[in-house]
C-alpha atoms as a PDB file:
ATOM      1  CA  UNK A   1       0.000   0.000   0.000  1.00  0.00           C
ATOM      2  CA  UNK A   2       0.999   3.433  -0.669  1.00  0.00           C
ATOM      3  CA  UNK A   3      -0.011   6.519   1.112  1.00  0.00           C
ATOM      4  CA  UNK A   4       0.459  10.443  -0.637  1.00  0.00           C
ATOM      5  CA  UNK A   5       1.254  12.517   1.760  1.00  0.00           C
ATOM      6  CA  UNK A   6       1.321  16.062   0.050  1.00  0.00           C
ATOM      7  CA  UNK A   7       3.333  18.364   2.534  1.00  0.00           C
ATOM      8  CA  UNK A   8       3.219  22.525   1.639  1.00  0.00           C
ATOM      9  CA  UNK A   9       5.774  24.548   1.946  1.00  0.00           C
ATOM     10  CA  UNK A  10       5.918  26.944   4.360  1.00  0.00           C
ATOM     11  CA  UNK A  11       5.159  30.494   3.761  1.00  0.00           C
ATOM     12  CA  UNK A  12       8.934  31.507   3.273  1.00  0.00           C
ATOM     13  CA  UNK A  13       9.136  28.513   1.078  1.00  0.00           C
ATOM     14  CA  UNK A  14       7.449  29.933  -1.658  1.00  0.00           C
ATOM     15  CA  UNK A  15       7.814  31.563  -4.356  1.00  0.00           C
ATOM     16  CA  UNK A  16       5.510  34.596  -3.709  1.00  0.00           C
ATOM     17  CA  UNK A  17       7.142  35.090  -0.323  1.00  0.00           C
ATOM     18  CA  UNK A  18      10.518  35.050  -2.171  1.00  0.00           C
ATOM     19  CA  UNK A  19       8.734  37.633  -5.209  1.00  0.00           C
ATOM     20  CA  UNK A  20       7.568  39.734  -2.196  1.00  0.00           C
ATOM     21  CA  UNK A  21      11.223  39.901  -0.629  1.00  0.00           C
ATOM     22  CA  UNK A  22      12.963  40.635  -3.584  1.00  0.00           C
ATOM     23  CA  UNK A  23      10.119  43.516  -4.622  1.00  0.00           C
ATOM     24  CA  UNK A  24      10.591  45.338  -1.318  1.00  0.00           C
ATOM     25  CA  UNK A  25      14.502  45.069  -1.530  1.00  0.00           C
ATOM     26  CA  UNK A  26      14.091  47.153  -4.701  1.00  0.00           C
ATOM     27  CA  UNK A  27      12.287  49.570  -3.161  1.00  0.00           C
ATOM     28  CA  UNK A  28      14.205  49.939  -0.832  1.00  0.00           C
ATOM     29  CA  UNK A  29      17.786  50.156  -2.631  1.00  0.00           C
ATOM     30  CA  UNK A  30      15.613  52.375  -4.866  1.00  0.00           C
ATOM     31  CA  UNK A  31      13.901  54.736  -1.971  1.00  0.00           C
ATOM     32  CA  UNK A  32      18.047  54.738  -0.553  1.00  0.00           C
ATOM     33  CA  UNK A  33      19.097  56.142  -4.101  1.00  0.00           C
ATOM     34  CA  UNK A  34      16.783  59.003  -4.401  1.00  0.00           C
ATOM     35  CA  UNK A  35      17.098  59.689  -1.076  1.00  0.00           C
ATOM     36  CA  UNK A  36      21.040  60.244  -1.761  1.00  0.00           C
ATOM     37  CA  UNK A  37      20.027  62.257  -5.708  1.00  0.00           C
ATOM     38  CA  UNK A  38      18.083  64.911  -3.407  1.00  0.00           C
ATOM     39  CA  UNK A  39      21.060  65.298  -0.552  1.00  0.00           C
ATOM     40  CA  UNK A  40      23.397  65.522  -3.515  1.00  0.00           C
ATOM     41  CA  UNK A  41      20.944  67.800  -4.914  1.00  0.00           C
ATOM     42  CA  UNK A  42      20.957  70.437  -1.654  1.00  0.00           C
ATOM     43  CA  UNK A  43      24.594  70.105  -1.807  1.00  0.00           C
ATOM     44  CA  UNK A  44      24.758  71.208  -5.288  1.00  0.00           C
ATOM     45  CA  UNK A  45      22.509  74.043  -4.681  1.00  0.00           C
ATOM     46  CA  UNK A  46      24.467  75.293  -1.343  1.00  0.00           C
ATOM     47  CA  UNK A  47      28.063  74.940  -3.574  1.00  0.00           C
ATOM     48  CA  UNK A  48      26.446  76.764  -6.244  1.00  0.00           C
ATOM     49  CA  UNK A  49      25.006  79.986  -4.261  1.00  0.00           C
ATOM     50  CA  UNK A  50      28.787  79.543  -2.252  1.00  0.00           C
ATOM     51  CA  UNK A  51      30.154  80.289  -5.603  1.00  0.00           C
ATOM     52  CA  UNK A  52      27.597  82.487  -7.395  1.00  0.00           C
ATOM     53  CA  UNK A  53      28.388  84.711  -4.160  1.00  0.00           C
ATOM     54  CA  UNK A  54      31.594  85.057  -4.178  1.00  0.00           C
ATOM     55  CA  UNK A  55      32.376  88.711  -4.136  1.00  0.00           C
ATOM     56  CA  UNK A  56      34.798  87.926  -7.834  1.00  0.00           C
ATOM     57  CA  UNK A  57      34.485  86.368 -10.707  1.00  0.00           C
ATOM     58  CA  UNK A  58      35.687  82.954 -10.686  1.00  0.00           C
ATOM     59  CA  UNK A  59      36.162  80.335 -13.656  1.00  0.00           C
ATOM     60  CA  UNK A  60      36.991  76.841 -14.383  1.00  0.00           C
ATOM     61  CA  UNK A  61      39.098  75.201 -16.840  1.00  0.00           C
ATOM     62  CA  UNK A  62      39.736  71.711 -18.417  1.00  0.00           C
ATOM     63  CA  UNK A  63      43.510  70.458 -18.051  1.00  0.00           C
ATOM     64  CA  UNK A  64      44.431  72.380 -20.723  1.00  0.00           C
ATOM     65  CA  UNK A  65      43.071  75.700 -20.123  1.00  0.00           C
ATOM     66  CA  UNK A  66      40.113  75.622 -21.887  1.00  0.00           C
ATOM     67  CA  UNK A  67      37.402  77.735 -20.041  1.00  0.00           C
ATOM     68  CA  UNK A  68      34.277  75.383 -18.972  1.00  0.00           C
ATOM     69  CA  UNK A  69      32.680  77.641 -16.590  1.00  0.00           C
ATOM     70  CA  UNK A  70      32.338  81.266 -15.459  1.00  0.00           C
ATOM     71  CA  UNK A  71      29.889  82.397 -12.497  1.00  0.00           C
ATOM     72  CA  UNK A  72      26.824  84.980 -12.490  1.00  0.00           C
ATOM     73  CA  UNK A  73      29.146  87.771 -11.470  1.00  0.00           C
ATOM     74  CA  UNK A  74      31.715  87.409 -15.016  1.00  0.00           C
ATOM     75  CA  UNK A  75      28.418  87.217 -17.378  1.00  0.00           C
ATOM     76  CA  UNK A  76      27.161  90.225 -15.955  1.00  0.00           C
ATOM     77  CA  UNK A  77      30.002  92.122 -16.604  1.00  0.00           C
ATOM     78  CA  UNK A  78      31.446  91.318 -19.917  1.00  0.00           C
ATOM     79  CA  UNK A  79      28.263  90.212 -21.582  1.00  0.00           C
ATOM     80  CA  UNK A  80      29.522  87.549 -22.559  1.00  0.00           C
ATOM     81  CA  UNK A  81      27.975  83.831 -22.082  1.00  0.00           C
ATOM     82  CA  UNK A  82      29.190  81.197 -20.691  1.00  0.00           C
ATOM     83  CA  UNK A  83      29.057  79.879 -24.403  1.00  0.00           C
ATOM     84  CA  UNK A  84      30.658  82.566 -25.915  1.00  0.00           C
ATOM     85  CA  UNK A  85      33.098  82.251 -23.019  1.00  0.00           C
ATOM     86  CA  UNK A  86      34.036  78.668 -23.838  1.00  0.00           C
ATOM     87  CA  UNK A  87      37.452  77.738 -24.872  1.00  0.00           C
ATOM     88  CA  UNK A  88      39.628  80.673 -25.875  1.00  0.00           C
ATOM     89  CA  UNK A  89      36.199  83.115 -25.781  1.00  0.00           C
ATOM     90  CA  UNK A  90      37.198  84.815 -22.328  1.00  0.00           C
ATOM     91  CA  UNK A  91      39.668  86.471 -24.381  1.00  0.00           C
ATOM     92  CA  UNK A  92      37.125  88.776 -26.180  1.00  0.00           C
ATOM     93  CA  UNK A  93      37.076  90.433 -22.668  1.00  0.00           C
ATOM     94  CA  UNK A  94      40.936  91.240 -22.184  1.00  0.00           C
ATOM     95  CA  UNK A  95      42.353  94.565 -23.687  1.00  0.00           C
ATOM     96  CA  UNK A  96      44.167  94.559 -26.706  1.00  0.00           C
ATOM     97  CA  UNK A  97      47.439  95.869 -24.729  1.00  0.00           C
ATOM     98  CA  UNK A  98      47.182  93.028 -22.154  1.00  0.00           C
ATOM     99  CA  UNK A  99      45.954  89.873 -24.432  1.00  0.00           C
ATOM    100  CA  UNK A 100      49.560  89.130 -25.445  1.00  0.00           C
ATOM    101  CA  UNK A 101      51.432  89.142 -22.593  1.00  0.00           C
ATOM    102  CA  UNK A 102      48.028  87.743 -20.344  1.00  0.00           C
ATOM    103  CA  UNK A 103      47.737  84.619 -22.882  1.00  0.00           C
ATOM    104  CA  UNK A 104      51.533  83.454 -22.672  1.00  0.00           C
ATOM    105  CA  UNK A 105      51.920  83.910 -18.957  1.00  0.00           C
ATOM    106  CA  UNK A 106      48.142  81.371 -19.014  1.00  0.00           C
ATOM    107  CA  UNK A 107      49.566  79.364 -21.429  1.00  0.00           C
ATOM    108  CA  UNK A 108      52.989  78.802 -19.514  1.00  0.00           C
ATOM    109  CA  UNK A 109      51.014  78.186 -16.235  1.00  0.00           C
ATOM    110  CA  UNK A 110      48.713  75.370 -18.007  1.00  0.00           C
ATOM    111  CA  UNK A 111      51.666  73.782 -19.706  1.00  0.00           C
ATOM    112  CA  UNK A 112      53.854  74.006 -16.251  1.00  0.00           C
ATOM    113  CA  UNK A 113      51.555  73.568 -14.051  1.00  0.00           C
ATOM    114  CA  UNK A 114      52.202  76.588 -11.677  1.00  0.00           C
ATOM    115  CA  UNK A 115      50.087  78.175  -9.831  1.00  0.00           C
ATOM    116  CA  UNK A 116      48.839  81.609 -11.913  1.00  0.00           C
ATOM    117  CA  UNK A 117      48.435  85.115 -11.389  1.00  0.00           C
ATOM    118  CA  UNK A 118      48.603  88.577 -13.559  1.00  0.00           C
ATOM    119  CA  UNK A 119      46.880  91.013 -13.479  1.00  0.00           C
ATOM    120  CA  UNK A 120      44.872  92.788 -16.902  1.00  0.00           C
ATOM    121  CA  UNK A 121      42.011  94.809 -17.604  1.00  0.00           C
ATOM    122  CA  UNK A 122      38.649  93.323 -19.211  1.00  0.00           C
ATOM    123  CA  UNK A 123      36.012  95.168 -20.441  1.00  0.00           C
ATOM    124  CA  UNK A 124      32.471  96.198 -18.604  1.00  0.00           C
ATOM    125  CA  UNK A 125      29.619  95.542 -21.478  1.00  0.00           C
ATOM    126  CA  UNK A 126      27.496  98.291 -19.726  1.00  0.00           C
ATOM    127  CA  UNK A 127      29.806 101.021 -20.941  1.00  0.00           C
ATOM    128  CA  UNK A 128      32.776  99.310 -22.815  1.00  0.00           C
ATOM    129  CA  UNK A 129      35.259 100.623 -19.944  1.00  0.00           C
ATOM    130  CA  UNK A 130      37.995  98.652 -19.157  1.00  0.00           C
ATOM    131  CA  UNK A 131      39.023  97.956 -15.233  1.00  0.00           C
ATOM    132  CA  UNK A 132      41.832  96.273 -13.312  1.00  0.00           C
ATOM    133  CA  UNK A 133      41.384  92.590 -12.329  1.00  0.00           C
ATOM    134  CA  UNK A 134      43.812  90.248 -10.614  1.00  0.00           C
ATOM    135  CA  UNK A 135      43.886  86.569 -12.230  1.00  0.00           C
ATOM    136  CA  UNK A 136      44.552  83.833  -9.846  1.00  0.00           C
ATOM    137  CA  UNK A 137      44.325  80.208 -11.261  1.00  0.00           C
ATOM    138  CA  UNK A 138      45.150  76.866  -9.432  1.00  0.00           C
ATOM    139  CA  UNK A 139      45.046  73.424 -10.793  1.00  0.00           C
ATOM    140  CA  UNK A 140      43.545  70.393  -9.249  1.00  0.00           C
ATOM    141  CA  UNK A 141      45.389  67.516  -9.344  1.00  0.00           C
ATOM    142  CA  UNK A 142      44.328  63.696  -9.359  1.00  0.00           C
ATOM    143  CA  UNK A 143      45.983  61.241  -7.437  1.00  0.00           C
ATOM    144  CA  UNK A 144      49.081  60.592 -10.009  1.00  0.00           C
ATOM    145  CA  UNK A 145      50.042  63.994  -9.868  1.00  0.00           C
ATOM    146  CA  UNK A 146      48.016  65.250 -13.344  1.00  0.00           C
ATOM    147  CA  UNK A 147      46.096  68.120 -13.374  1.00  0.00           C
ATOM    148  CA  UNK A 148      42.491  67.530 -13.400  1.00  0.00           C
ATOM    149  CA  UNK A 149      40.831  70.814 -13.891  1.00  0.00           C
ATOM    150  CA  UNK A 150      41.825  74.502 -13.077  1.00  0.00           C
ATOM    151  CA  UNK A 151      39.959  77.011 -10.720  1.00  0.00           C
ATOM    152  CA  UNK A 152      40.388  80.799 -10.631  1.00  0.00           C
ATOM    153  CA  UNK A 153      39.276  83.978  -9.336  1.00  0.00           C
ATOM    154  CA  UNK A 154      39.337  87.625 -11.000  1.00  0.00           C
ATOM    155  CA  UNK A 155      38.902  90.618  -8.085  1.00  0.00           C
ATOM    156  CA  UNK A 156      38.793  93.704  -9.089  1.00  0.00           C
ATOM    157  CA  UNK A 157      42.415  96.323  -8.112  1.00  0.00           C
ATOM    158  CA  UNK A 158      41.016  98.819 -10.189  1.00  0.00           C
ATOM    159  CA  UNK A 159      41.316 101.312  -6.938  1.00  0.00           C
ATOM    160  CA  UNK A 160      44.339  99.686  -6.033  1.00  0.00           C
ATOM    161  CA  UNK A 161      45.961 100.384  -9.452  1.00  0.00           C
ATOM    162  CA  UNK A 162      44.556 104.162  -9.712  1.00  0.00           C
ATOM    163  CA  UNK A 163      45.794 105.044  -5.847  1.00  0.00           C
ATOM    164  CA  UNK A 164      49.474 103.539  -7.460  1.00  0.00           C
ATOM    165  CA  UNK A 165      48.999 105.534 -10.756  1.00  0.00           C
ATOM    166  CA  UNK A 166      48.251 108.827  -8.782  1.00  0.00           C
ATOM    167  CA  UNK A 167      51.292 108.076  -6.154  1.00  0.00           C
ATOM    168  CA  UNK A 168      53.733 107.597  -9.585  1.00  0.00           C
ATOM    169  CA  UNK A 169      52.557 110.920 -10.189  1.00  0.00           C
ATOM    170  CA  UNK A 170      53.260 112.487  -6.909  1.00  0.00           C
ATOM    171  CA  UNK A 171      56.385 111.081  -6.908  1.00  0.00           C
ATOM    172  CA  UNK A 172      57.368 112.546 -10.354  1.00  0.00           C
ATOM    173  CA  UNK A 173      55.944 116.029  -9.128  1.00  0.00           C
ATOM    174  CA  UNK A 174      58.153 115.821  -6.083  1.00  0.00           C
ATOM    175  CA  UNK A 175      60.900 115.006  -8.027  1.00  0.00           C
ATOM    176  CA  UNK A 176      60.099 118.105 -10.704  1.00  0.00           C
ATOM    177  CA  UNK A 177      60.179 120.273  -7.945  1.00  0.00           C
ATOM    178  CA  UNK A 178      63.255 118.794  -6.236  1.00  0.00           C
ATOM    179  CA  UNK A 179      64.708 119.320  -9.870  1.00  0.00           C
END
């Protein structure tokens, strides 16, 4: 004689329980990665107002000193895009008297490495007048030692430059009169 015995599974033996398990894992790897898009999200937005607020213009560049990015603050007062400011673009911007000497010394700090800083005068689009700015660029580096990106700063010297300008000139008057 035979005898079926028909035993079920239990509950964590089958395969909806199993569907079930693996459906709530995804939501929950996928609830874990929008949760961690929006806090990247807020710390984008803080990094970008930190940077739009900056009292200068600031810039990046690729590795080899092509512009990628400019703020608010350099849009607003060249008129130029950050399209138009793209590549070589910024230096639509630069005076005619300082483009020259301004491009080699960037071009020598990109293909050195060293830290950079000139100073030039770039135009205001509002009126076309030209101001004093002081260039800083640093690279970044990766971890081999190769330069990953560059970030800079213009501030504007233009009092700085006119208080040196009108002390030149008191210095040549009090050597007139000493003459």
């Amino acid at each position: 004689t035979a005898i079926a015995v028909n035993v079920a599974p239990a509950y964590y033996q089958t395969y909806w329980f199993r569907l079930s398990c693996f459906a709530a894992f995804s939501a929950l790897i996928w609830a874990l990665h929008r949760w961690r898009i929006h806090q990247l999200g807020g710390e984008e937005k803080r990094l970008r107002d930190v940077v739009e607020t900056i009292p200068a213009m600031t810039f990046t560049t690729l590795s080899d000193g092509s512009n990628t990015f400019v703020n608010k603050r350099w849009t607003e007062y060249t008129g130029l895009s950050v399209e138009k400011t793209s590549g070589e673009g910024w230096q639509r911007a630069i005076h005619p008297e300082d483009l020259v000497r301004h491009s080699e010394k960037w071009r020598i700090s990109v293909a050195t490495g060293q830290p950079f800083e000139d100073e030039a005068r770039f135009r205001r689009e509002v009126d076309g007048e030209y101001r004093w700015f002081l260039v800083r660029g640093v690279p970044l580096r990766g971890q081999r030692g190769n330069i990953v990106n560059w970030y800079g700063t213009l501030t504007d010297i233009e009092d700085r430059k006119r208080a040196e300008q009108e002390r030149e000139r008191l210095r040549q008057l009090e050597d007139d009169l000493a003459h």
